[in-house]
Protein backbone atom coordinates (compact mmCIF):
# COMPACT_ATOMS: atom_id res chain seq x y z
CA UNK A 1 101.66 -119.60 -20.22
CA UNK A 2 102.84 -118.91 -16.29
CA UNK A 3 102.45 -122.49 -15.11
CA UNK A 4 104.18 -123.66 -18.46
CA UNK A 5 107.13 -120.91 -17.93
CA UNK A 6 107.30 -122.50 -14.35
CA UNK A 7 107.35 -126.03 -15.23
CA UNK A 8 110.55 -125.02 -17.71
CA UNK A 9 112.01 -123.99 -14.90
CA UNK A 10 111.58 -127.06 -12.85
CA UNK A 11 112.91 -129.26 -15.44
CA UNK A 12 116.01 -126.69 -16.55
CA UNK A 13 116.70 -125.87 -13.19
CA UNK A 14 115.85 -128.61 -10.70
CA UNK A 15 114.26 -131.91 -12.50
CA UNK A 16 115.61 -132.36 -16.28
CA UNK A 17 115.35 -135.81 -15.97
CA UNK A 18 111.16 -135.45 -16.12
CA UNK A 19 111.62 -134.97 -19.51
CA UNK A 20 114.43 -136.61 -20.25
CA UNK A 21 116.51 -134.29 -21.30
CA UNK A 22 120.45 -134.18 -21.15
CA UNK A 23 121.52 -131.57 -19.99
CA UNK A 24 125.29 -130.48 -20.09
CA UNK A 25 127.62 -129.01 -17.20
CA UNK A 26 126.29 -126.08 -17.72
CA UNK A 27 122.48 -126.01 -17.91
CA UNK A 28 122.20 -126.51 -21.67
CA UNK A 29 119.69 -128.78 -23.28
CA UNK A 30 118.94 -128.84 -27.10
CA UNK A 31 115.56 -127.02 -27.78
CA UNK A 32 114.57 -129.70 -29.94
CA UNK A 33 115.06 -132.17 -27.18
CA UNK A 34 113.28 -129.66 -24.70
CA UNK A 35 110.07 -129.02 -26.57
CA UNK A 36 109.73 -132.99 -27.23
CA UNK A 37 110.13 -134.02 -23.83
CA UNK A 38 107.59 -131.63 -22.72
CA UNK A 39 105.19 -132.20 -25.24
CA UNK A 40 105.94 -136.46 -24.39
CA UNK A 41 106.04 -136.33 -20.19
CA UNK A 42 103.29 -133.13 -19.77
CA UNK A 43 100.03 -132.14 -19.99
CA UNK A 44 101.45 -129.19 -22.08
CA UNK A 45 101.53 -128.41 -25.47
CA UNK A 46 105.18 -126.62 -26.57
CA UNK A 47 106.21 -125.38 -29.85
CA UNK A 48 109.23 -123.53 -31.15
CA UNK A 49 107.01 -120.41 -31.53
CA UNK A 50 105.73 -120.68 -27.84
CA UNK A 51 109.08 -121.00 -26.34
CA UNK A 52 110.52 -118.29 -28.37
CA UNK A 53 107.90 -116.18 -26.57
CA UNK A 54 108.41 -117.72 -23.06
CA UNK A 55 112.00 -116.54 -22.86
CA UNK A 56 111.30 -113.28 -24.87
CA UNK A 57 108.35 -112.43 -22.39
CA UNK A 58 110.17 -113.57 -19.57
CA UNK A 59 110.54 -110.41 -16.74
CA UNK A 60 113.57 -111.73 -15.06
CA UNK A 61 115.41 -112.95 -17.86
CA UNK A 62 115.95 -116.35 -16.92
CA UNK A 63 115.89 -118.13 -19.85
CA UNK A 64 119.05 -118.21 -22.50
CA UNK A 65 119.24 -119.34 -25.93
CA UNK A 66 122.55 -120.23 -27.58
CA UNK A 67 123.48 -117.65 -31.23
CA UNK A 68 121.90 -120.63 -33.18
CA UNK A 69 118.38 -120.90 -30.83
CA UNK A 70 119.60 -125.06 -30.82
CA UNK A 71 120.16 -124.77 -26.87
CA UNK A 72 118.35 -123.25 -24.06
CA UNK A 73 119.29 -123.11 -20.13
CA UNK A 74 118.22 -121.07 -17.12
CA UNK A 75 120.67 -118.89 -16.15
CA UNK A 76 120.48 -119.54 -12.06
CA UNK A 77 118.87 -121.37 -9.86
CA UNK A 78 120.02 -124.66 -10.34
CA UNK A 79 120.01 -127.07 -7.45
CA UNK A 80 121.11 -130.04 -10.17
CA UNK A 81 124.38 -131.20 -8.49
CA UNK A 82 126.85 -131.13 -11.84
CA UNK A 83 125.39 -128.48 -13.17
CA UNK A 84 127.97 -125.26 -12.98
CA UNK A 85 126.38 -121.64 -13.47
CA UNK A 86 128.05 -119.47 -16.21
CA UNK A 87 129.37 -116.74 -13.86
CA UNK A 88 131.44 -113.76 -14.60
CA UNK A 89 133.83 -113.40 -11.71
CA UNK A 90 134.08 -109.24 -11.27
CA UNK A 91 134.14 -107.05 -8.57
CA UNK A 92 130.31 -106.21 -7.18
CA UNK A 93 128.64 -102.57 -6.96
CA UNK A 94 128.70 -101.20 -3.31
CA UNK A 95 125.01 -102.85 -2.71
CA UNK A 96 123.36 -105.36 -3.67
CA UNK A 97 120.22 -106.45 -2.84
CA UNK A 98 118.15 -109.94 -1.74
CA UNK A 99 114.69 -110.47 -1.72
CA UNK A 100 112.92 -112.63 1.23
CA UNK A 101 110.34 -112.98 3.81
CA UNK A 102 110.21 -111.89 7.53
CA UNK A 103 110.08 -115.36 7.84
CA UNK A 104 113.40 -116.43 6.34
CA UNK A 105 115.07 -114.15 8.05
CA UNK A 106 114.48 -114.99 11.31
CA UNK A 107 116.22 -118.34 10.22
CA UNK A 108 119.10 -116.05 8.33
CA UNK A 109 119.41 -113.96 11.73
CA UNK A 110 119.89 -117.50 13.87
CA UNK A 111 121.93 -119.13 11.48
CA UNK A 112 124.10 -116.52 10.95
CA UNK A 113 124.05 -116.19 7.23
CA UNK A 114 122.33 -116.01 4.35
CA UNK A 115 123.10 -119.73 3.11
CA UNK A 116 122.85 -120.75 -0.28
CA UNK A 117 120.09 -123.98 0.27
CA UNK A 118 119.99 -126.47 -2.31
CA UNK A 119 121.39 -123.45 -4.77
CA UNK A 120 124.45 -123.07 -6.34
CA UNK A 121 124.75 -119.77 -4.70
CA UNK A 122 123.13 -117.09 -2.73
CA UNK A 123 121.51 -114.73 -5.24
CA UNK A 124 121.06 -110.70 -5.13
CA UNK A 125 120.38 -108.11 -7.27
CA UNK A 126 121.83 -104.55 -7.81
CA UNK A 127 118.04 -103.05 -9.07
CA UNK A 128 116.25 -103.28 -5.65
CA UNK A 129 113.12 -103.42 -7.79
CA UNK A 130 114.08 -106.68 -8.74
CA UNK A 131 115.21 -108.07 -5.42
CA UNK A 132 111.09 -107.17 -4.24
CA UNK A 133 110.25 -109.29 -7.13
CA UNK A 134 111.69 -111.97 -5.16
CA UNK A 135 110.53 -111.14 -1.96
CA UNK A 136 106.97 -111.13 -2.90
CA UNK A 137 106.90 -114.32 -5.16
CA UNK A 138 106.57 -116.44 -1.66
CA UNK A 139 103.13 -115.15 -0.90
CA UNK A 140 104.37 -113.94 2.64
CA UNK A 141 105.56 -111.13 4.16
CA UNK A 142 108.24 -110.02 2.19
CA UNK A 143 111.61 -107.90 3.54
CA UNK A 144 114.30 -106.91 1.29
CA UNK A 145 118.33 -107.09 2.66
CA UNK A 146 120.68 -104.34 1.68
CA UNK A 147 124.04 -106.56 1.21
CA UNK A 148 127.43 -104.21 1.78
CA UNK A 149 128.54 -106.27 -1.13
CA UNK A 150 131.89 -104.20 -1.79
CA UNK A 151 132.71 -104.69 1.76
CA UNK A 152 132.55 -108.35 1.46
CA UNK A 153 134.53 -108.80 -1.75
CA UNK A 154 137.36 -106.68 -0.21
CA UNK A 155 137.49 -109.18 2.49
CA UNK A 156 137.77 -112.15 0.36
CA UNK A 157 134.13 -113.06 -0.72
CA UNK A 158 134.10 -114.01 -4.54
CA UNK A 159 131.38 -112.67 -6.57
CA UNK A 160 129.92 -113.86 -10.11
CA UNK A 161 126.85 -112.25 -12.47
CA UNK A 162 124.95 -114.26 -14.51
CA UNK A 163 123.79 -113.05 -17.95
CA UNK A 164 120.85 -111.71 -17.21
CA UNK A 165 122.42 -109.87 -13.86
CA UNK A 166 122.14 -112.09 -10.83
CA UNK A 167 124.37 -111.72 -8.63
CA UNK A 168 125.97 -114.80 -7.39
CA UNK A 169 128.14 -115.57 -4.00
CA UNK A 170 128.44 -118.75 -1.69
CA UNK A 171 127.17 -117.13 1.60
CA UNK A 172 126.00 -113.49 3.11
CA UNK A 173 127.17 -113.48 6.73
CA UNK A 174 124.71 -111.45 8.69
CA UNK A 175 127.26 -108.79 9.77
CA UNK A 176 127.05 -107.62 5.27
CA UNK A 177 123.15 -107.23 5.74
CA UNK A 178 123.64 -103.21 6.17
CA UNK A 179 119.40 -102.69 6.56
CA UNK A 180 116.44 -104.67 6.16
CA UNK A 181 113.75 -102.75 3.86
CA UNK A 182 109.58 -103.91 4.61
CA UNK A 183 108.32 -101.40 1.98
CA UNK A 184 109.01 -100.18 -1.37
C-alpha cells in the first residue's frame, strides 16, 4: 500500500498526465477518473475502498477528498506549473519548523535561502515532530531548521497553511533559520 500511496502522489502532485487525468487549477481530479487511470497506466490494482483507506491511513494528511468523495487532490507539493495550492493566508506561530539533511543545507547556507525548488513553496511545520518526518524520509542525515517565522511575516513575508497544516512561504532567507536541531 506505501509504493501505491507514493505513486498517487506522483501523479496528483507531479505527473497527472501518467494517468491521464485532468486535473483542475487546483489539484483536483475526479476519483472516478483517478482510480481508472491507475488501474489502466499501472501495475496497480485501485478501488474506491482502497483509496478511501489510503487517504484515511495517510500520517501526514496529504490527501483531500471533496464533501461528496467525487474529487481528490494532494494538498502540497505540487511542482505542476498551473496548479495553485489552496492556502489560507494568516499570520504564522512564532516558529515553525523544516525538515532536511546536513546535506541540503550546506546548499541552503551558500545559497542564502531556503528556496522553494520545483515547489510551489517552501514548506514547514509548527509540530517539530512532523518537520523530522521530513528530514528523515531522504535516507540521509537529517537536521531540522527552527524558522523565526513571526519575524519574517512582520517584515513582509506572506504565509499560507494548507488543510492539513503545512505551512507555506516563497523563500526562508538564512538570517530566519534561528537553530539547526541534529536530534530529537
Amino acid at each position: 500500500m506505501n509504493e501505491l500511496s507514493k505513486y498517487l502522489c506522483l501523479l496528483l502532485r507531479h505527473q497527472p498526465e501518467k494517468a491521464e487525468l485532468d486535473m483542475d487549477s487546483h489539484g483536483w481530479v475526479s476519483v472516478e477518473q483517478l482510480i481508472n487511470g491507475v488501474n489502466k497506466y499501472s501495475s496497480y490494482k485501485l478501488d474506491r475502498e482502497l483509496l478511501e483507506k489510503i487517504v484515511f491511513e495517510d500520517n501526514k494528511g496529504r490527501y483531500r477528498f471533496d464533501d461528496k468523495h467525487d474529487k481528490i487532490k494532494c494538498c502540497q507539493g505540487h511542482s505542476v506549473s498551473w496548479v495553485e495550492p489552496e492556502l489560507n493566508y494568516c499570520e504564522p506561530p512564532e516558529f515553525l519548523y523544516h525538515g532536511t539533511t546536513t546535506k541540503a543545507l550546506e546548499a541552503i547556507e551558500e545559497s542564502g535561502a531556503i528556496k522553494k525548488m520545483k515547489r510551489h513553496a517552501v514548506h514547514m511545520q509548527a509540530d517539530i515532530n512532523k518537520s523530522w518526518q521530513s528530514a528523515e524520509r531522504w535516507h540521509k542525515t537529517p537536521v531540522v531548521l527552527e524558522i523565526a517565522a513571526s519575524e519574517m511575516y512582520k517584515e513582509g513575508y506572506k504565509f499560507g497553511v494548507t488543510e492539513n497544516e503545512v505551512w507555506c512561504t516563497e523563500e526562508v532567507p538564512v538570517k530566519y533559520i534561528c537553530d539547526r536541531i541534529y536530534e530529537k
